[in-house]
C-alpha atoms as a PDB file:
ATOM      1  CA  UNK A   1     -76.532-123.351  15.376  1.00  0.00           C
ATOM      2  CA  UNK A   2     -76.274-121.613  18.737  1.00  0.00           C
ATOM      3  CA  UNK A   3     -73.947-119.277  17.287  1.00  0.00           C
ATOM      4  CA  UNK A   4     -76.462-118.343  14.433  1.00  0.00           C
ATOM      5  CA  UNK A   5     -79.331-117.615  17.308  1.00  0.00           C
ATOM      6  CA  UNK A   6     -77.103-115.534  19.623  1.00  0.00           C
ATOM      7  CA  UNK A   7     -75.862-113.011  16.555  1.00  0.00           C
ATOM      8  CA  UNK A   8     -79.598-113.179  15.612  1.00  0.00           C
ATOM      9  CA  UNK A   9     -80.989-112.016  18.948  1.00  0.00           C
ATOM     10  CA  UNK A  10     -78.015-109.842  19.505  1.00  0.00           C
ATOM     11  CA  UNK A  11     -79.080-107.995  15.669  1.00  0.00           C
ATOM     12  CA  UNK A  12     -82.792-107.875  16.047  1.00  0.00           C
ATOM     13  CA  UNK A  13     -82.517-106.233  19.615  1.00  0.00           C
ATOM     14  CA  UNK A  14     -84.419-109.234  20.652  1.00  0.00           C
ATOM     15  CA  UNK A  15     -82.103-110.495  22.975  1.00  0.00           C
ATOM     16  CA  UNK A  16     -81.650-106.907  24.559  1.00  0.00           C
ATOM     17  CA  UNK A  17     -85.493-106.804  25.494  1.00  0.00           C
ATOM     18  CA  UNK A  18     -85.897-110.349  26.360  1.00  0.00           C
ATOM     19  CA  UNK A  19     -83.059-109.400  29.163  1.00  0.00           C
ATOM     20  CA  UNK A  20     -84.948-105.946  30.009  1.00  0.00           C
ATOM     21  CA  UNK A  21     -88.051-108.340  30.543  1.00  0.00           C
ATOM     22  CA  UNK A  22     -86.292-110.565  32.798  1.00  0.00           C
ATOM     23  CA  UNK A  23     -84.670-108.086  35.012  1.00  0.00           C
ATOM     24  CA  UNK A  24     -87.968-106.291  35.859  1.00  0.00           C
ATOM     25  CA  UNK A  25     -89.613-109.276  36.521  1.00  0.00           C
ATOM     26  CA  UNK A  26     -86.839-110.081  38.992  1.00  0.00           C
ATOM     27  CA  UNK A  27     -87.195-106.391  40.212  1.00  0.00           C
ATOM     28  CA  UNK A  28     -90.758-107.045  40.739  1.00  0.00           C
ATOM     29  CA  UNK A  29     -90.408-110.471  42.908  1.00  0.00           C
ATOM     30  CA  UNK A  30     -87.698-108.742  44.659  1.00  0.00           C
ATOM     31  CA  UNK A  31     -90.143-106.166  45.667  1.00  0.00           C
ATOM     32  CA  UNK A  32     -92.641-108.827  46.331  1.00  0.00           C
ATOM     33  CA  UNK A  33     -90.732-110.543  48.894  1.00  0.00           C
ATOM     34  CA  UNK A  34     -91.344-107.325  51.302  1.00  0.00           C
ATOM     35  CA  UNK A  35     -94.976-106.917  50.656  1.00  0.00           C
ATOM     36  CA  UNK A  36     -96.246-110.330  50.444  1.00  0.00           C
ATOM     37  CA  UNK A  37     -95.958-111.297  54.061  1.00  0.00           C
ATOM     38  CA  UNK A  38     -97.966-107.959  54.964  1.00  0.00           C
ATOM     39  CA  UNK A  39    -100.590-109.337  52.172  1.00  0.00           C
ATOM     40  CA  UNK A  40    -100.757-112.722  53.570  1.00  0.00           C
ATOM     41  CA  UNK A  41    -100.882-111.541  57.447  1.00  0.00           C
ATOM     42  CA  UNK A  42    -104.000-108.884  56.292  1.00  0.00           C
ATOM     43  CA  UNK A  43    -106.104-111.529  54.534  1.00  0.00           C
ATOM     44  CA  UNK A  44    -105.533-113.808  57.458  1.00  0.00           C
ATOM     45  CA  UNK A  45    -107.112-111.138  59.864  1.00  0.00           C
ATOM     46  CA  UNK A  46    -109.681-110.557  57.343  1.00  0.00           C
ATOM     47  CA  UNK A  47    -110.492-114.229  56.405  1.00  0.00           C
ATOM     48  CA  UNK A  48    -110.181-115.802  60.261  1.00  0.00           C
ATOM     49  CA  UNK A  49    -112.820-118.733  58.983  1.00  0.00           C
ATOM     50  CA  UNK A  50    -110.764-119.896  56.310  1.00  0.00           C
ATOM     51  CA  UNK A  51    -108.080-120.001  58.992  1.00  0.00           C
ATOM     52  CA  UNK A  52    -109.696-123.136  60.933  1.00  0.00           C
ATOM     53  CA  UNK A  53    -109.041-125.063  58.445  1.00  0.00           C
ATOM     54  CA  UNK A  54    -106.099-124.472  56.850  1.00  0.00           C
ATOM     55  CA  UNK A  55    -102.767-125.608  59.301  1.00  0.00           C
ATOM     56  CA  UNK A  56    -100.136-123.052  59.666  1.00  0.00           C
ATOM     57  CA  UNK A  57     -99.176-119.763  61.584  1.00  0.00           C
ATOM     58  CA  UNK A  58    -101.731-117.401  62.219  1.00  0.00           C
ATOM     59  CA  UNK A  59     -99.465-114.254  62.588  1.00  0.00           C
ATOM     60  CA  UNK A  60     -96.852-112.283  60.667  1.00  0.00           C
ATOM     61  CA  UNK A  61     -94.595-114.754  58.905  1.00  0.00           C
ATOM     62  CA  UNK A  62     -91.669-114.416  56.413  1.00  0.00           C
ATOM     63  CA  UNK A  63     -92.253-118.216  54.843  1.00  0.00           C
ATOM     64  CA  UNK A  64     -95.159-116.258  52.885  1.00  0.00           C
ATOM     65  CA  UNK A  65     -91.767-114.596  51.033  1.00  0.00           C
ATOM     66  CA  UNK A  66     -90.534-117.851  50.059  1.00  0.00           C
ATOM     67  CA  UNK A  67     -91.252-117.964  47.320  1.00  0.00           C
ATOM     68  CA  UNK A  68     -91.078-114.859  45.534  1.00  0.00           C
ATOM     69  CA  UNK A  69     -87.206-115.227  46.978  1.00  0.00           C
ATOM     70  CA  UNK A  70     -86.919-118.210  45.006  1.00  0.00           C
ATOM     71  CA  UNK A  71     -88.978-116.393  41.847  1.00  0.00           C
ATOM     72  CA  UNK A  72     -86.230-113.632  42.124  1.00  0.00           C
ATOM     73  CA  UNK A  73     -83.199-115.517  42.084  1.00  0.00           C
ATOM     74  CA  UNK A  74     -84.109-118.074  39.243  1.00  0.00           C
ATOM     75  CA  UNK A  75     -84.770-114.887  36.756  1.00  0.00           C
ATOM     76  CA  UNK A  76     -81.620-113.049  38.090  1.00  0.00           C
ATOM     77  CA  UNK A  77     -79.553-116.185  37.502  1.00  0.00           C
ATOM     78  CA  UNK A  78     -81.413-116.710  33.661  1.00  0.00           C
ATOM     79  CA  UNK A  79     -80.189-112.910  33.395  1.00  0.00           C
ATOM     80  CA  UNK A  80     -76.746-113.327  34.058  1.00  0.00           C
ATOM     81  CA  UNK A  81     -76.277-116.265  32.266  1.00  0.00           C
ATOM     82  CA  UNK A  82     -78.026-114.663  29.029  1.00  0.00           C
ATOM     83  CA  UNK A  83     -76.463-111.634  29.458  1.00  0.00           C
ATOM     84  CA  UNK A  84     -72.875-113.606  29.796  1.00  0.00           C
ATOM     85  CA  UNK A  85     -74.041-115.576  26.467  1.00  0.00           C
ATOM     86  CA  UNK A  86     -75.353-112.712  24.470  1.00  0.00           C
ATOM     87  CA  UNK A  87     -72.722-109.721  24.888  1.00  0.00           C
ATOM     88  CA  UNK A  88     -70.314-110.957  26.605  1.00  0.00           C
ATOM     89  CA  UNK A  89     -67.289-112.517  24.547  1.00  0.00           C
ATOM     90  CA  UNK A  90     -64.137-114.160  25.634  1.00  0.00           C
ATOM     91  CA  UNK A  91     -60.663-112.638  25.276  1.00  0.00           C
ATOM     92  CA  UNK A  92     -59.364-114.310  22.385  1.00  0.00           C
ATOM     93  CA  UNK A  93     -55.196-114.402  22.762  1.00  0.00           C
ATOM     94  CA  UNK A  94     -52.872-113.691  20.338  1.00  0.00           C
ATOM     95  CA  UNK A  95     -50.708-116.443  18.725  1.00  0.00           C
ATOM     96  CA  UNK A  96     -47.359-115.224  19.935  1.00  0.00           C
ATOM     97  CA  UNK A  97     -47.282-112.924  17.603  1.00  0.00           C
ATOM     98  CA  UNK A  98     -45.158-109.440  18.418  1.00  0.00           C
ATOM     99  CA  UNK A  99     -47.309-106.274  17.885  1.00  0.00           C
ATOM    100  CA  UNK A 100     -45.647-103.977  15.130  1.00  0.00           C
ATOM    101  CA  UNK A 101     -44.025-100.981  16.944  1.00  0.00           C
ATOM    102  CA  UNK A 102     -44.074 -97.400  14.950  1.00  0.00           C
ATOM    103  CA  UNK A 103     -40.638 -97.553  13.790  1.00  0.00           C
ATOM    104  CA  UNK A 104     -40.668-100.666  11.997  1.00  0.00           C
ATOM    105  CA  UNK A 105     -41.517-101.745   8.321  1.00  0.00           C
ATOM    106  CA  UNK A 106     -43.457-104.415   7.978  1.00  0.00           C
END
């Protein structure tokens, strides 16, 4: 059955955006993990009330890129291993047999 889904997403082009998807998204979080702390630091300064009662730092801090580090890696890794599944196939090897040189008659 798995068989019969990867030659159908590999024919309908299906499993070639589904991948395109999933690398931009990763793309995206990776680019998120730079700007969020900047995000996170601005509302603080512009939000200081909400700040009293919510525990935590108060400056710049890189924890705020947690997670779009995690984000990043999990659709990276779901990438590969589709990618891997999809158009990758293993080297089948030959049963001992001798390949046919030119001179020969088979």
């Amino acid at each position: 059955m798995l068989e019969r889904l990867k030659v159908a997403l590999v024919e309908s082009f299906v499993g070639a955006i589904a991948l395109g998807w999933l690398f931009s998204q990763a793309v995206m979080h990776f680019a998120f993990i730079f700007v969020t702390p900047f995000v996170a630091w601005a509302q603080r300064k512009e939000y200081p009330g909400l700040r009293s009662t919510m525990a935590g730092p108060t400056g710049f801090s890189l924890q705020d890129a947690l997670p779009e580090l995690v984000r990043c890696v999990a659709l990276l890794l779901v990438g590969y291993f589709l990618l891997r599944w999809l158009y990758f196939k293993p080297l089948k090897e030959e049963d001992g047999a001798e390949p046919h040189s030119e001179g020969s008659v088979a």
